[in-house]
C-alpha atoms as a PDB file:
ATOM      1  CA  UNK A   1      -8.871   5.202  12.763  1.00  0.00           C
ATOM      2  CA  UNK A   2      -5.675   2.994  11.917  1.00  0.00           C
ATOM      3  CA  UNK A   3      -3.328   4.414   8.935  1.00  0.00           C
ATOM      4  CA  UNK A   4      -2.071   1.152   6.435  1.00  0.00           C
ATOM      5  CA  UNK A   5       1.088   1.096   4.688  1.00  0.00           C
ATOM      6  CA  UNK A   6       1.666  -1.687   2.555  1.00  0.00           C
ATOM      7  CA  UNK A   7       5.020  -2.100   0.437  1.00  0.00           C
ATOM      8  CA  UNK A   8       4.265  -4.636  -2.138  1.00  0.00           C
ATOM      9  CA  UNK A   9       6.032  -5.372  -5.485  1.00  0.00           C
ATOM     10  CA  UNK A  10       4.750  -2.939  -8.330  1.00  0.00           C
ATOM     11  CA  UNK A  11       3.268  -5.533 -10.898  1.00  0.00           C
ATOM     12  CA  UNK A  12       0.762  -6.437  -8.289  1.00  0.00           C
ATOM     13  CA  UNK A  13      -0.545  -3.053  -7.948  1.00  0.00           C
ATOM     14  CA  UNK A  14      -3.747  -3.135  -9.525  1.00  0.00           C
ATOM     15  CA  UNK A  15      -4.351  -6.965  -8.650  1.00  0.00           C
ATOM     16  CA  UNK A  16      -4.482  -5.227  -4.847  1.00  0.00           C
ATOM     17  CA  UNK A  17      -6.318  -2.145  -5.739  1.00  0.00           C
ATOM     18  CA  UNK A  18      -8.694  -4.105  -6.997  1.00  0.00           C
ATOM     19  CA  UNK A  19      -9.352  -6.121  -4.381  1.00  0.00           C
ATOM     20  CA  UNK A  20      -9.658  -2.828  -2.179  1.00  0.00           C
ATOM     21  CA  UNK A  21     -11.916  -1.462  -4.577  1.00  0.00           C
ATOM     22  CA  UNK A  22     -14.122  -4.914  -3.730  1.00  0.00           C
ATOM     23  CA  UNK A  23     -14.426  -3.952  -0.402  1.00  0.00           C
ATOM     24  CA  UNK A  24     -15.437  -0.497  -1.053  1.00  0.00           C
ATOM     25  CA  UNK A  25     -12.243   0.778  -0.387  1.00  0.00           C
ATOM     26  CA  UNK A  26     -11.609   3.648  -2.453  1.00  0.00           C
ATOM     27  CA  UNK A  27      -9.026   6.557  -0.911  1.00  0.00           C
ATOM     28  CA  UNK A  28      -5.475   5.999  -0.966  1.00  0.00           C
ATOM     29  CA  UNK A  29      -1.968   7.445  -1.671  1.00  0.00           C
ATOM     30  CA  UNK A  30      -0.353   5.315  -3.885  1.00  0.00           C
ATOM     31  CA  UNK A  31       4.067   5.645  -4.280  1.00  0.00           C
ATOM     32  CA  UNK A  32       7.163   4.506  -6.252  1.00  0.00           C
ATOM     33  CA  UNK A  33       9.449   3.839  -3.632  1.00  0.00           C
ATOM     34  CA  UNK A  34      12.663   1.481  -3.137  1.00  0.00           C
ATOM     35  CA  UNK A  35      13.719  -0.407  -0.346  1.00  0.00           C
ATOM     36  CA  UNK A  36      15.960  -2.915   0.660  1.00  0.00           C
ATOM     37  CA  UNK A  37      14.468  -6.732   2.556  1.00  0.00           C
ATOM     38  CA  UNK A  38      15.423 -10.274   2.526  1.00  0.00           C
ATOM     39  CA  UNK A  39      15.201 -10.338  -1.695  1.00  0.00           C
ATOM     40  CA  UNK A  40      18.262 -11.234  -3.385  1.00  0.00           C
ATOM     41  CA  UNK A  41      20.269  -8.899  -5.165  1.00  0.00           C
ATOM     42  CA  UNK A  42      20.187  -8.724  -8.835  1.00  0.00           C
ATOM     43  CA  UNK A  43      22.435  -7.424 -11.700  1.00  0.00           C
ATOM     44  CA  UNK A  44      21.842  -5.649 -14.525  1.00  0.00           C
ATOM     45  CA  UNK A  45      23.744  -4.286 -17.736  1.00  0.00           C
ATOM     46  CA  UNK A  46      24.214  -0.175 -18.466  1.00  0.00           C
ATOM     47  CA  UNK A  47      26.041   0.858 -21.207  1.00  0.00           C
ATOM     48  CA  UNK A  48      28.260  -2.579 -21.652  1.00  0.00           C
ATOM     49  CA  UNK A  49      28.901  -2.591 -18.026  1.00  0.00           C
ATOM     50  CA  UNK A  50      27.426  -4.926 -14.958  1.00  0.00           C
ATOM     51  CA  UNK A  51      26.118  -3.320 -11.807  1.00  0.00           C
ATOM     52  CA  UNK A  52      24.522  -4.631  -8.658  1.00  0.00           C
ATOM     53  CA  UNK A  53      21.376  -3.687  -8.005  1.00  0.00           C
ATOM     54  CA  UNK A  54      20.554  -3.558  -3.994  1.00  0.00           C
ATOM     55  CA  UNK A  55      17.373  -1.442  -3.887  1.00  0.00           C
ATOM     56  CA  UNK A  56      14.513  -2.915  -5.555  1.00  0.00           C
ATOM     57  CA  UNK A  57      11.777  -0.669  -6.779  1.00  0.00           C
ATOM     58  CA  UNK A  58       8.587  -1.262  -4.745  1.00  0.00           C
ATOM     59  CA  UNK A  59       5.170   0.397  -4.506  1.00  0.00           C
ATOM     60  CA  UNK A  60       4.009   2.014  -1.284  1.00  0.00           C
ATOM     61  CA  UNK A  61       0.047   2.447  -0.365  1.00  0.00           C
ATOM     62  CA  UNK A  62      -1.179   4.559   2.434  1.00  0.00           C
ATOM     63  CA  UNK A  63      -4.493   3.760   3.078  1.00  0.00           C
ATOM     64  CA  UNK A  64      -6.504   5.162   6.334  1.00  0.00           C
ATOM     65  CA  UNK A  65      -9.721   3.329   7.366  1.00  0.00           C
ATOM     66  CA  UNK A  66     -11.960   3.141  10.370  1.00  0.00           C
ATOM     67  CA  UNK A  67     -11.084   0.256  12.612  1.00  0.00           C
ATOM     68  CA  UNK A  68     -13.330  -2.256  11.622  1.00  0.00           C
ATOM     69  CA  UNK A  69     -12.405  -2.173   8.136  1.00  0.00           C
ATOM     70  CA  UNK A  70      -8.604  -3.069   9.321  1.00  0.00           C
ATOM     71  CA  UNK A  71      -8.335  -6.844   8.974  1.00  0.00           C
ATOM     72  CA  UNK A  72     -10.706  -6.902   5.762  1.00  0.00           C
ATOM     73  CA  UNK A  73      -8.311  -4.611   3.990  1.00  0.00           C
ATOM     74  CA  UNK A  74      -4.921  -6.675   5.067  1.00  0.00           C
ATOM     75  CA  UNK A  75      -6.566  -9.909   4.275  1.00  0.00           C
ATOM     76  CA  UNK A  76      -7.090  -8.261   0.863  1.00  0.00           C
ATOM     77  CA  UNK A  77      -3.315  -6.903   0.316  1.00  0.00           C
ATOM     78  CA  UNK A  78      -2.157 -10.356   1.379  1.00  0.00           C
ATOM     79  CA  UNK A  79      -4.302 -12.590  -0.874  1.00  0.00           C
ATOM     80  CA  UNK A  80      -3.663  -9.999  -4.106  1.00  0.00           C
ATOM     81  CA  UNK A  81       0.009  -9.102  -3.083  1.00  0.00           C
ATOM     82  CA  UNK A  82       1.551 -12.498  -2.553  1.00  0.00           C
ATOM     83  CA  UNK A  83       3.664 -14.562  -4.493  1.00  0.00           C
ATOM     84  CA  UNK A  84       5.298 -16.679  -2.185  1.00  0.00           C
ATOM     85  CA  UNK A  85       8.739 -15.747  -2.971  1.00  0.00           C
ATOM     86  CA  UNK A  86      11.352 -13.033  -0.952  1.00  0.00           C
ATOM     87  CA  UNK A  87      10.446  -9.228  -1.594  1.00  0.00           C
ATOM     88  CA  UNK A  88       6.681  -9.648  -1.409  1.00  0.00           C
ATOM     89  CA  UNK A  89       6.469  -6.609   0.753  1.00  0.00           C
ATOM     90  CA  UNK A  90       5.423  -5.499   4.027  1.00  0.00           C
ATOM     91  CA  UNK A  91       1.878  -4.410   5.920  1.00  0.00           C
ATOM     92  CA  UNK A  92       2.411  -1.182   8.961  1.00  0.00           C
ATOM     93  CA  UNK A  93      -0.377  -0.292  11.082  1.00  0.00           C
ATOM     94  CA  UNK A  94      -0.290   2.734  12.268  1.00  0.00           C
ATOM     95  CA  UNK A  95      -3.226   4.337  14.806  1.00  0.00           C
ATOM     96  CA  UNK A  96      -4.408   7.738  13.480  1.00  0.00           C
ATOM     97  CA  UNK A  97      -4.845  10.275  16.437  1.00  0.00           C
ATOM     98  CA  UNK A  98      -6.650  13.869  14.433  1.00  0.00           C
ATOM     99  CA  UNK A  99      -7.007  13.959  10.765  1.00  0.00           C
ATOM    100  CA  UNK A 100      -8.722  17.270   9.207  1.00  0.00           C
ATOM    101  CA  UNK A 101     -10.179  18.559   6.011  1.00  0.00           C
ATOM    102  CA  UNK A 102      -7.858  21.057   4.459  1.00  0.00           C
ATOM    103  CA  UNK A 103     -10.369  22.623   2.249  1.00  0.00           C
ATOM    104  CA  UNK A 104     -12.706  23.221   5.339  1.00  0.00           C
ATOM    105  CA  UNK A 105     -10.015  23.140   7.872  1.00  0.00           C
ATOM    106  CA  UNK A 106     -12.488  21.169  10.226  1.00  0.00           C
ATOM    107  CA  UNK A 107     -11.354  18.005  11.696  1.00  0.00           C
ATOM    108  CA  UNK A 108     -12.330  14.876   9.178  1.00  0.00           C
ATOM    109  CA  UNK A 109     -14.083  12.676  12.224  1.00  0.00           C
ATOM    110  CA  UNK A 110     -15.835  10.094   9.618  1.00  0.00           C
ATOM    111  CA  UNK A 111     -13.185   8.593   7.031  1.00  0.00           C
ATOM    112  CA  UNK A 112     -15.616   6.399   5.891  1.00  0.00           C
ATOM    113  CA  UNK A 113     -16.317   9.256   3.470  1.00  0.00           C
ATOM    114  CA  UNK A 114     -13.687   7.643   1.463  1.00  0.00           C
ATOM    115  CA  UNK A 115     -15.120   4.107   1.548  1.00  0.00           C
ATOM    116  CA  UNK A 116     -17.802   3.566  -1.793  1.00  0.00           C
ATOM    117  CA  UNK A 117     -21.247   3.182  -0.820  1.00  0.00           C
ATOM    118  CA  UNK A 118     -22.358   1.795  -3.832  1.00  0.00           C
ATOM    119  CA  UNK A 119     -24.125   4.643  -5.101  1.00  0.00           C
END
């Protein structure tokens, strides 16, 4: 099992759920986050006064999938994620040692319980 977590700008979320939902991909954590890359800074106004604005506000999804099912899903983020310009995002891999069921407590061996079988 591999653990994916994909930063990607938040006005392309459901452009790249979607195309996880094409692959069957159904489970994962989604989060408002911000974070700092190469993207530019920007300014903004408040109440008559100018500010700099160094964190930019970014979506985080955690998605955990059985190995094989690893490339499909960043080929996915890339193509719906991408816009060619600075702050697109970033794709971790992470491998997953144990993961377990709290409501059972037993250990969660198949996570391809979370993948959409069509039915």
């Amino acid at each position: 099992m591999k653990k994916l977590e994909a930063i990607i700008r938040p006005e392309k979320l459901t452009d790249t759920i979607k195309g996880l939902r094409s692959l069957g991909i159904t489970g994962f954590t989604v989060s408002q986050v911000v974070g700092r890359g190469k993207q530019k800074d920007t300014y903004g106004v408040y109440r008559g006064k100018n500010y700099k604005v160094t964190l930019h506000p970014k979506v985080k999804l955690e998605i955990v999938l059985s190995d094989y099912m690893v490339e499909p899903a960043i080929r996915s983020i890339v193509h719906t994620a991408r816009t060619g310009e600075d702050g697109d995002g970033k794709i971790y891999v992470f491998p997953i040692l144990e993961a377990y069921n709290i409501r059972t407590g037993e250990a969660d061996t198949d996570i391809d319980d979370l993948m959409d079988r069509g039915g």
